[in-house]
N, C-alpha and C. Protein backbone atom coordinates (compact mmCIF):
# COMPACT_ATOMS: atom_id res chain seq x y z
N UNK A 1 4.03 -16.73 -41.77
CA UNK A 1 3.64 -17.47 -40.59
C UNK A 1 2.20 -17.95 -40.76
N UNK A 2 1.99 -19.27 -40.34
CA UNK A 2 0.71 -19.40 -40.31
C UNK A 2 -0.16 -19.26 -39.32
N UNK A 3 -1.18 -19.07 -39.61
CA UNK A 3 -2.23 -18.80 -38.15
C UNK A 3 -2.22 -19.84 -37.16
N UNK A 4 -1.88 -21.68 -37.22
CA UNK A 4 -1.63 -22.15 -36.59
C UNK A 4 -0.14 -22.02 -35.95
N UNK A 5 0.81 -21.58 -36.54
CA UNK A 5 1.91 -21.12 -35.43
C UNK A 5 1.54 -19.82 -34.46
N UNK A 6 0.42 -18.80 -35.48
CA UNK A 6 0.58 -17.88 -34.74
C UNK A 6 -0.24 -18.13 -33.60
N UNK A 7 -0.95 -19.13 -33.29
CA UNK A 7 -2.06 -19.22 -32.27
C UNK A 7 -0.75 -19.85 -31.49
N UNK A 8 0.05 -21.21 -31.77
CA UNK A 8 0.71 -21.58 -30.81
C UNK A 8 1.64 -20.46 -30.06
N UNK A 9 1.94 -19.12 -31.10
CA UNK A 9 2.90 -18.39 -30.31
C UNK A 9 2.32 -17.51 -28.90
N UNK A 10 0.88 -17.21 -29.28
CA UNK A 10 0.13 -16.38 -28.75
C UNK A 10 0.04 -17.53 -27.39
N UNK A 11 -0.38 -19.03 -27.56
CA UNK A 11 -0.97 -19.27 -26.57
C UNK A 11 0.39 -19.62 -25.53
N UNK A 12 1.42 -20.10 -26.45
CA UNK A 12 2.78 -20.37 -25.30
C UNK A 12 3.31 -19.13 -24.59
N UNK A 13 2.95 -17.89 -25.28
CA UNK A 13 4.15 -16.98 -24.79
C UNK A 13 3.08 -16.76 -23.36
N UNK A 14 1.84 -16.64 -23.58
CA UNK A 14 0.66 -16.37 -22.37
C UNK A 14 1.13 -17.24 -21.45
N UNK A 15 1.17 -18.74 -21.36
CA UNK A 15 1.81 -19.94 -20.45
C UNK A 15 2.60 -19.39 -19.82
N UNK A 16 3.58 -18.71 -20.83
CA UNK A 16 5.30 -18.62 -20.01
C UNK A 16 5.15 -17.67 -19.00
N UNK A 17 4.45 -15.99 -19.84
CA UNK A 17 4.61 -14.99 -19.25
C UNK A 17 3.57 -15.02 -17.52
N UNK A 18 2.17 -15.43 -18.02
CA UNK A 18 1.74 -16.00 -16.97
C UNK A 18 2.57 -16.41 -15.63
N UNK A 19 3.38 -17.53 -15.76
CA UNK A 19 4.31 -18.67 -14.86
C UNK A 19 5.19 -17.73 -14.19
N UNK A 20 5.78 -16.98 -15.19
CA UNK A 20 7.11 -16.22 -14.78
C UNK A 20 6.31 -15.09 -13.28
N UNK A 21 4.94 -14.52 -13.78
CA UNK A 21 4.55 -13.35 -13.46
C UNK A 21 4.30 -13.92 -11.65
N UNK A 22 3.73 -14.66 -11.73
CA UNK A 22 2.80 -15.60 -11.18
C UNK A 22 3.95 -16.19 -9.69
N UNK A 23 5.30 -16.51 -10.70
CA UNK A 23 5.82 -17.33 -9.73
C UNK A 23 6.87 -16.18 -8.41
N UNK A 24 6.74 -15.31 -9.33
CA UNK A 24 7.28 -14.00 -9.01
C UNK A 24 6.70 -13.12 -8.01
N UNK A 25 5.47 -12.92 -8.10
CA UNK A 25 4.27 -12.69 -6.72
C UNK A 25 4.05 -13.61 -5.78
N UNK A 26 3.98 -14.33 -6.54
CA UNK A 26 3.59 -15.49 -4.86
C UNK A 26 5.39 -15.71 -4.34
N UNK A 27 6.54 -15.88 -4.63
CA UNK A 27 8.03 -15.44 -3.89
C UNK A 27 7.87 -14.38 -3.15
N UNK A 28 7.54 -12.79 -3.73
CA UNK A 28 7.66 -11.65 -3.17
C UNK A 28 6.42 -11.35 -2.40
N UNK A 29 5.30 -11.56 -2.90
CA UNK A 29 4.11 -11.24 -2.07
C UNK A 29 3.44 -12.39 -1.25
N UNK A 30 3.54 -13.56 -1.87
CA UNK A 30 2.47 -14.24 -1.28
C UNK A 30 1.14 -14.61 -2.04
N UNK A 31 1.34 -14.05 -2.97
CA UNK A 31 -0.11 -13.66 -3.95
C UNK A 31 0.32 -14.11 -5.15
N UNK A 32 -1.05 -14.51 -5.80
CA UNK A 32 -1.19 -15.46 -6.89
C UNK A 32 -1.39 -14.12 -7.95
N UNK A 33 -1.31 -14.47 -9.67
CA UNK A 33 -1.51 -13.65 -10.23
C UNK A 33 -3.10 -13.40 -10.50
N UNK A 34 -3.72 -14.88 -10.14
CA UNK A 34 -5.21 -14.66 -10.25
C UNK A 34 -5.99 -13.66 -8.62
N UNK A 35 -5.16 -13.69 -7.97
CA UNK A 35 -5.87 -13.13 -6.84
C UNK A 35 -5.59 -11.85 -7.18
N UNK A 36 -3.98 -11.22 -8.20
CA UNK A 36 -4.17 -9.63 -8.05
C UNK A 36 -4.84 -8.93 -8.78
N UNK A 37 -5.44 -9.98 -9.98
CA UNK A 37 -6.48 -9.63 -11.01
C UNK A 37 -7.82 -9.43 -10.44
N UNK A 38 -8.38 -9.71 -9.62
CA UNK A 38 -9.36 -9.82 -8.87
C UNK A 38 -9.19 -8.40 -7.71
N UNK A 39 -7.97 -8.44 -7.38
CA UNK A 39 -8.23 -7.11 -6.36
C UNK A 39 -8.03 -5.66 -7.34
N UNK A 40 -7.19 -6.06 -8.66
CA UNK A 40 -7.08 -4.89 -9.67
C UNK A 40 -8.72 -4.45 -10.24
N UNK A 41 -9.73 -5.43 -10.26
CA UNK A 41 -10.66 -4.85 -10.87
C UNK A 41 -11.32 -4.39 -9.63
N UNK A 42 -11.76 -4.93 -8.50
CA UNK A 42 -12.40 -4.02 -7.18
C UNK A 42 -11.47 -3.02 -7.03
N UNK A 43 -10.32 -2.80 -7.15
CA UNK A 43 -9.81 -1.40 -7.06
C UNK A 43 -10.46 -0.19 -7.89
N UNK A 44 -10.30 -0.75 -9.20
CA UNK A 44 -10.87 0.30 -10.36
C UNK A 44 -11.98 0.32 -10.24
N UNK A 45 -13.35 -0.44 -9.92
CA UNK A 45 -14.48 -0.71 -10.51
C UNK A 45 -15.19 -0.22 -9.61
N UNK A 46 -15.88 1.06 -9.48
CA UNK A 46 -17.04 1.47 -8.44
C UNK A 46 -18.30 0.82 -8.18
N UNK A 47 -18.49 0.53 -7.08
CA UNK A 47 -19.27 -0.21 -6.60
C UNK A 47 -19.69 -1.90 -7.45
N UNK A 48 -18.60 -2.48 -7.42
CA UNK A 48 -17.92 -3.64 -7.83
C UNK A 48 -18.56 -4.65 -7.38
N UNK A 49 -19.11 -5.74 -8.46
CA UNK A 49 -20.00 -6.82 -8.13
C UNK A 49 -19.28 -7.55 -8.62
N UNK A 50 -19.66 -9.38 -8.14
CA UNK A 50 -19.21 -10.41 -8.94
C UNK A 50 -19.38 -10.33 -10.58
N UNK A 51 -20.22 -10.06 -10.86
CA UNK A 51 -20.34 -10.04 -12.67
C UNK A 51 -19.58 -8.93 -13.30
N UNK A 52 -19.01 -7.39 -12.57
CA UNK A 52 -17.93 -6.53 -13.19
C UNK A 52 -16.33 -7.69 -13.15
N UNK A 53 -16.36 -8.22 -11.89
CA UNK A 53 -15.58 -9.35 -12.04
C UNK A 53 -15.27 -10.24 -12.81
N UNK A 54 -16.04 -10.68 -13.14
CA UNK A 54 -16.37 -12.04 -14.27
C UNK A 54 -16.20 -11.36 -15.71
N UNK A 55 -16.63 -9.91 -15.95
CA UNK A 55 -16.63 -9.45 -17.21
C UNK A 55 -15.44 -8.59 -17.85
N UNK A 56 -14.95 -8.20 -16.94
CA UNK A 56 -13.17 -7.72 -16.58
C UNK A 56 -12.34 -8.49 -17.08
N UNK A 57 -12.71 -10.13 -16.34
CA UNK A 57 -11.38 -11.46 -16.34
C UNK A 57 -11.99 -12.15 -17.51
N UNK A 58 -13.20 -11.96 -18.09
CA UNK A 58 -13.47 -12.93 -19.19
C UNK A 58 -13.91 -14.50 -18.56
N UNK A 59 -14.10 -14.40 -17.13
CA UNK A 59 -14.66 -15.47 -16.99
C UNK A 59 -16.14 -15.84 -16.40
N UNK A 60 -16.62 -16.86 -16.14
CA UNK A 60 -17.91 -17.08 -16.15
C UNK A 60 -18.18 -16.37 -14.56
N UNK A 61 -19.19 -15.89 -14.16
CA UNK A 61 -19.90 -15.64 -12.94
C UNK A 61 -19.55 -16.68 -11.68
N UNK A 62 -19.90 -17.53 -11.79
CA UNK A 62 -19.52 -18.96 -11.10
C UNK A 62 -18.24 -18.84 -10.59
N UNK A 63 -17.17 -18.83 -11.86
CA UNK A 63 -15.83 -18.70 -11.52
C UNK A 63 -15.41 -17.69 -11.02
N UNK A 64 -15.70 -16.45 -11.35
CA UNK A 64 -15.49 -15.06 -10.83
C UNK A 64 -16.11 -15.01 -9.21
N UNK A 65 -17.06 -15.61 -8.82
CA UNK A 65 -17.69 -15.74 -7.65
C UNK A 65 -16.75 -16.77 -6.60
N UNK A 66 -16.23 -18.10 -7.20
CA UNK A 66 -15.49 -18.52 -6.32
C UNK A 66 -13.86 -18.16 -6.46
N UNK A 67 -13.65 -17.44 -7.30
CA UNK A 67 -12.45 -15.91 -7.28
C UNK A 67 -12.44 -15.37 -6.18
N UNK A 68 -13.53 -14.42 -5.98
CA UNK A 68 -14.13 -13.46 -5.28
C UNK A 68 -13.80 -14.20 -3.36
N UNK A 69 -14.45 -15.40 -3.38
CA UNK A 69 -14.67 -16.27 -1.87
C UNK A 69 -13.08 -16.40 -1.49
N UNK A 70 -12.53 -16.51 -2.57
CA UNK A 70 -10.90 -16.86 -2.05
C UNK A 70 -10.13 -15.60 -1.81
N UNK A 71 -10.15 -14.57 -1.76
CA UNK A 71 -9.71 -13.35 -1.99
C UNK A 71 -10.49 -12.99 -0.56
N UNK A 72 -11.79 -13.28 -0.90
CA UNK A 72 -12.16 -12.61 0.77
C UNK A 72 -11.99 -13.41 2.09
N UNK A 73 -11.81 -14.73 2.03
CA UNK A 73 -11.47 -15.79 2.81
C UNK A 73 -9.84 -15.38 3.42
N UNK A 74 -9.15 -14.63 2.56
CA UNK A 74 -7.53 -14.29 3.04
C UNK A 74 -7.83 -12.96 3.40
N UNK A 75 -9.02 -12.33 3.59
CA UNK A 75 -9.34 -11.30 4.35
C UNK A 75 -8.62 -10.28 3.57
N UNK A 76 -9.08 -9.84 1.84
CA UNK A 76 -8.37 -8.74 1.08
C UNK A 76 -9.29 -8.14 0.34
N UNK A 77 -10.73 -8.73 0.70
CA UNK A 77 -11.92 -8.04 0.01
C UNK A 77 -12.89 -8.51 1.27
N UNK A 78 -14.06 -7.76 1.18
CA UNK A 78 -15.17 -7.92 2.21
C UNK A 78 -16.51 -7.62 0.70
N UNK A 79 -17.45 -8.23 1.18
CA UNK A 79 -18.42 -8.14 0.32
C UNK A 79 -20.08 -7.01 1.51
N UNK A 80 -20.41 -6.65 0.96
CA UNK A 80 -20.89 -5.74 1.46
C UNK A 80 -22.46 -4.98 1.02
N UNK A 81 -23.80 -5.09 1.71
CA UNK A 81 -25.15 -5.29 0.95
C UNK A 81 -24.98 -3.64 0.13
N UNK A 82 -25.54 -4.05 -1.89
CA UNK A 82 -25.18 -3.51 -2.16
C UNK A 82 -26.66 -2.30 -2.00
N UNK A 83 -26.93 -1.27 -1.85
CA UNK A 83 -27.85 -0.13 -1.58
C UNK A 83 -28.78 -0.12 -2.54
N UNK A 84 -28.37 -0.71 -4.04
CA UNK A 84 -29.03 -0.16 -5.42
C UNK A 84 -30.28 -1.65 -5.65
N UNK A 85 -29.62 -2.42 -5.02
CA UNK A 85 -30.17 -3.92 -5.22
C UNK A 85 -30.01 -4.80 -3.83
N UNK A 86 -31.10 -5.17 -3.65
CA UNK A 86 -31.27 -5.94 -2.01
C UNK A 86 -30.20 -7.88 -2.48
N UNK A 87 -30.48 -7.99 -3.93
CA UNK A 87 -29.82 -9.19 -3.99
C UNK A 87 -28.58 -9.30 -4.61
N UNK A 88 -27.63 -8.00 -4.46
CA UNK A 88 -26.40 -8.36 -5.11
C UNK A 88 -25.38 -7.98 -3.96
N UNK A 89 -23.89 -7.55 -3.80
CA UNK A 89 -23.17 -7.54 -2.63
C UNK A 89 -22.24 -6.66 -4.00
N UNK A 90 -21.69 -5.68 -3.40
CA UNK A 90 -20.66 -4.70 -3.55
C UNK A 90 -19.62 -5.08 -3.07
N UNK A 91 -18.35 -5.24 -3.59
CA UNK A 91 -17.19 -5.67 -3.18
C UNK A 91 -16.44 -4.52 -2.89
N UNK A 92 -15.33 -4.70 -1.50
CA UNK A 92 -14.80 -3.68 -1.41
C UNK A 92 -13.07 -4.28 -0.43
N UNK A 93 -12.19 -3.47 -1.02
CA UNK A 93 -11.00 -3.77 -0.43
C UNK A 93 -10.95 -3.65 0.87
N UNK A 94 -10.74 -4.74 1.46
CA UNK A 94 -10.09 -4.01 2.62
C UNK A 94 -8.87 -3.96 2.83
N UNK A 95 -8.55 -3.07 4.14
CA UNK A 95 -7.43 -2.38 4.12
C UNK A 95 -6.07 -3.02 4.24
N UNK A 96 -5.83 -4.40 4.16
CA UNK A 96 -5.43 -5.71 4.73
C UNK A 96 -5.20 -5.46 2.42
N UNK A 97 -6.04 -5.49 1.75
CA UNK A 97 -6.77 -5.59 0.57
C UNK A 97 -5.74 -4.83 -0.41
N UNK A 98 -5.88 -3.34 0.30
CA UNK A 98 -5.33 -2.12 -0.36
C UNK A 98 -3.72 -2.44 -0.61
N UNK A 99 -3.53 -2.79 0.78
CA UNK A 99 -1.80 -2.82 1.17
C UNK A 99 -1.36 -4.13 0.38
N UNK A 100 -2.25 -4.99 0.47
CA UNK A 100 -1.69 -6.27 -0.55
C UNK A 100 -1.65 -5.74 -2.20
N UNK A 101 -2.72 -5.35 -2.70
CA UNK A 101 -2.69 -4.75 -4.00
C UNK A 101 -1.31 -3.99 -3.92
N UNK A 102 -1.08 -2.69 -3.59
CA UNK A 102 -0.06 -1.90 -3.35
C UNK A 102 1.09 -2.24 -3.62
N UNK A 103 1.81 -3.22 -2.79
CA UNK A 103 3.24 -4.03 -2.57
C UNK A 103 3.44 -4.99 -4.06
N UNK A 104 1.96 -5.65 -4.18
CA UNK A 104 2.17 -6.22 -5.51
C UNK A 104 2.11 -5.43 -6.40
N UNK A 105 1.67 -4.63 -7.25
CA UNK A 105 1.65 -3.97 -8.03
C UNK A 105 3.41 -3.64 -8.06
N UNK A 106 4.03 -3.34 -7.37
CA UNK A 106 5.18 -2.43 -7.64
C UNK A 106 6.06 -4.14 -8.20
N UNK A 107 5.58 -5.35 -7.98
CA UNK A 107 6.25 -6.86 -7.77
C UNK A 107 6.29 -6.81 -9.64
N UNK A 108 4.70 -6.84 -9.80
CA UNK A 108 4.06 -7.25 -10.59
C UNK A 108 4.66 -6.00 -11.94
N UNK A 109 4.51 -5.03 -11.68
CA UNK A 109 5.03 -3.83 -12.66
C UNK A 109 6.69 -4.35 -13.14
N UNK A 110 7.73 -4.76 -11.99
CA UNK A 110 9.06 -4.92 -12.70
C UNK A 110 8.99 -6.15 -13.03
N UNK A 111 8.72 -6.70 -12.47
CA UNK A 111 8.15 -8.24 -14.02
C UNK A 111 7.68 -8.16 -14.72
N UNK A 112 6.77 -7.50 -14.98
CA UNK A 112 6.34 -7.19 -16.89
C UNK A 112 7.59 -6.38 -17.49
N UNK A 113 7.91 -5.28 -16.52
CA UNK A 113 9.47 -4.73 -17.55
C UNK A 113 10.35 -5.20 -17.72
N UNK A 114 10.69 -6.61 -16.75
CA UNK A 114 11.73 -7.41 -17.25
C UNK A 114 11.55 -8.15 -18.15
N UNK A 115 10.22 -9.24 -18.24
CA UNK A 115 10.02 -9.95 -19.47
C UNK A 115 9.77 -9.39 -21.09
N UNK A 116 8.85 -8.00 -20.43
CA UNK A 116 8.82 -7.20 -21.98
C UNK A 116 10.23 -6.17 -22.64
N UNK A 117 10.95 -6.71 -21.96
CA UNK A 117 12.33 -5.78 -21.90
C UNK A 117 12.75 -6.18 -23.46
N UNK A 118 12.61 -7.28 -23.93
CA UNK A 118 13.15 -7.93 -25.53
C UNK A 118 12.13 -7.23 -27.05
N UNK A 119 11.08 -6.27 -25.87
CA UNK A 119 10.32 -5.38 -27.01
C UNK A 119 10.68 -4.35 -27.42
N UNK A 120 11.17 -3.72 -28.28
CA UNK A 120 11.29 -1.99 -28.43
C UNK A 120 9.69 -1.12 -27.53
N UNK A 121 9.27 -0.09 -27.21
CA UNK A 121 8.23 0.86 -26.84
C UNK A 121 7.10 0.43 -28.37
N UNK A 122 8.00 0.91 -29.41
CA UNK A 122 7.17 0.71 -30.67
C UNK A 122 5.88 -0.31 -30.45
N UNK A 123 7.70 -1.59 -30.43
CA UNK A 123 6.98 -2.74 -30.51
C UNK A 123 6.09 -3.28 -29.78
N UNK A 124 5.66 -2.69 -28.41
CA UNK A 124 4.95 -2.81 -27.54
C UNK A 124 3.66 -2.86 -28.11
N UNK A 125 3.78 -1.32 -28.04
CA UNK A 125 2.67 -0.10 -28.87
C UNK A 125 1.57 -1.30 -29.87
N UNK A 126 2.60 -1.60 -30.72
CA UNK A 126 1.80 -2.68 -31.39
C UNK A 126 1.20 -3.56 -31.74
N UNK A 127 1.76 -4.40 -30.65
CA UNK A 127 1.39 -5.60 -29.70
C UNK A 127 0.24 -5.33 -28.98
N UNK A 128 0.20 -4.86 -28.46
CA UNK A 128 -1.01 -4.14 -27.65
C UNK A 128 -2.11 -3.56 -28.18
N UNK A 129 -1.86 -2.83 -29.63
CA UNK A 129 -3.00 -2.59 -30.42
C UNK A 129 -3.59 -4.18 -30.96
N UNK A 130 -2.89 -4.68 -31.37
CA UNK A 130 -3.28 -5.99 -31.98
C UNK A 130 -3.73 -6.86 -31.56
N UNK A 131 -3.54 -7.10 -29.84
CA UNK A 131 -4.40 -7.62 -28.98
C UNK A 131 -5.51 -7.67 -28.97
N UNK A 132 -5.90 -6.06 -28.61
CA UNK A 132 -6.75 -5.31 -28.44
C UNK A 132 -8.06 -5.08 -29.25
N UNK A 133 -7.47 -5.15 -30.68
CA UNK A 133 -8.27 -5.58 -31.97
C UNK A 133 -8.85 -7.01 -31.86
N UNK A 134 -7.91 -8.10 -31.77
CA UNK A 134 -8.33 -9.83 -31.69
C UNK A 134 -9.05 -9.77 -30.64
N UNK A 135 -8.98 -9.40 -29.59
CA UNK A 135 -9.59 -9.33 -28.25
C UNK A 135 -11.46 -9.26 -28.40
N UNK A 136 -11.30 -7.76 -28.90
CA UNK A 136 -12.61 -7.23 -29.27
C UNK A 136 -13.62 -8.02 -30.63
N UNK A 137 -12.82 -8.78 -31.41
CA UNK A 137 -13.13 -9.23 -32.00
C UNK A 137 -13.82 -10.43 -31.67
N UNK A 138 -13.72 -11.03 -30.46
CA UNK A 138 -13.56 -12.30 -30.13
C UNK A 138 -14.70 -12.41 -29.07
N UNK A 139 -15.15 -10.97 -28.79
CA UNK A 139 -16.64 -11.08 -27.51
C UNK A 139 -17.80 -10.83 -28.43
């Protein structure tokens, strides 16, 4: 295989799986796959700023910031003065926030097991290391 198929495989199967994931949350939840990426890292991320945001999703500050406005505009994050720094804002779920994360996650979990269903565990395993490697390679 060449590295130009393998980039096209990498970047179509992302398109598809994306679409599928995507079209699948917003049917069952209401929610976009970019909005549950955004409430998945204020879930995990203690005392959670726009730039843990931005550095999580791989995207710029700017973008992660007007992420952030749309997520709290549907009233599923509140931003909040952060204690450590007078000029940054701590993001935090609210409870409107929690329960949306929640419902999706369980949406979002059997759609990845249905689409990754054509992998063996192995083959997962592997996939995921190899990512993980290109990934790191690539910041």
């Amino acid at each position: 295989m060449s590295l130009r198929d393998l980039f096209d495989d990498v970047i179509r199967t992302e398109v598809l799986l994306w679409a599928a994931v995507d079209a699948r949350l917003r049917a069952d939840c209401d929610l976009p796959v970019g909005t549950l990426d955004v409430l998945r890292v204020i879930e995990r991320t203690p005392d959670c700023r726009v730039q843990e945001v931005a550095e999580a999703l791989g995207i710029t500050v700017g973008g992660a910031s007007q992420a952030v406005d749309r997520v709290e505009r549907r009233g599923l994050c509140a931003r909040r003065p952060n204690p450590k720094n007078r000029r940054s804002s701590v993001l935090e779920l609210t409870p409107e926030g929690s329960t949306a994360l929640e419902q999706a996650l369980h949406t979002f979990d059997a759609e990845l097991a249905a689409r990754f269903s054509a992998l063996s565990p192995p083959q997962i395993t592997a996939l995921g290391d190899a990512l993980r490697t290109l990934r790191a390679s690539l910041t």
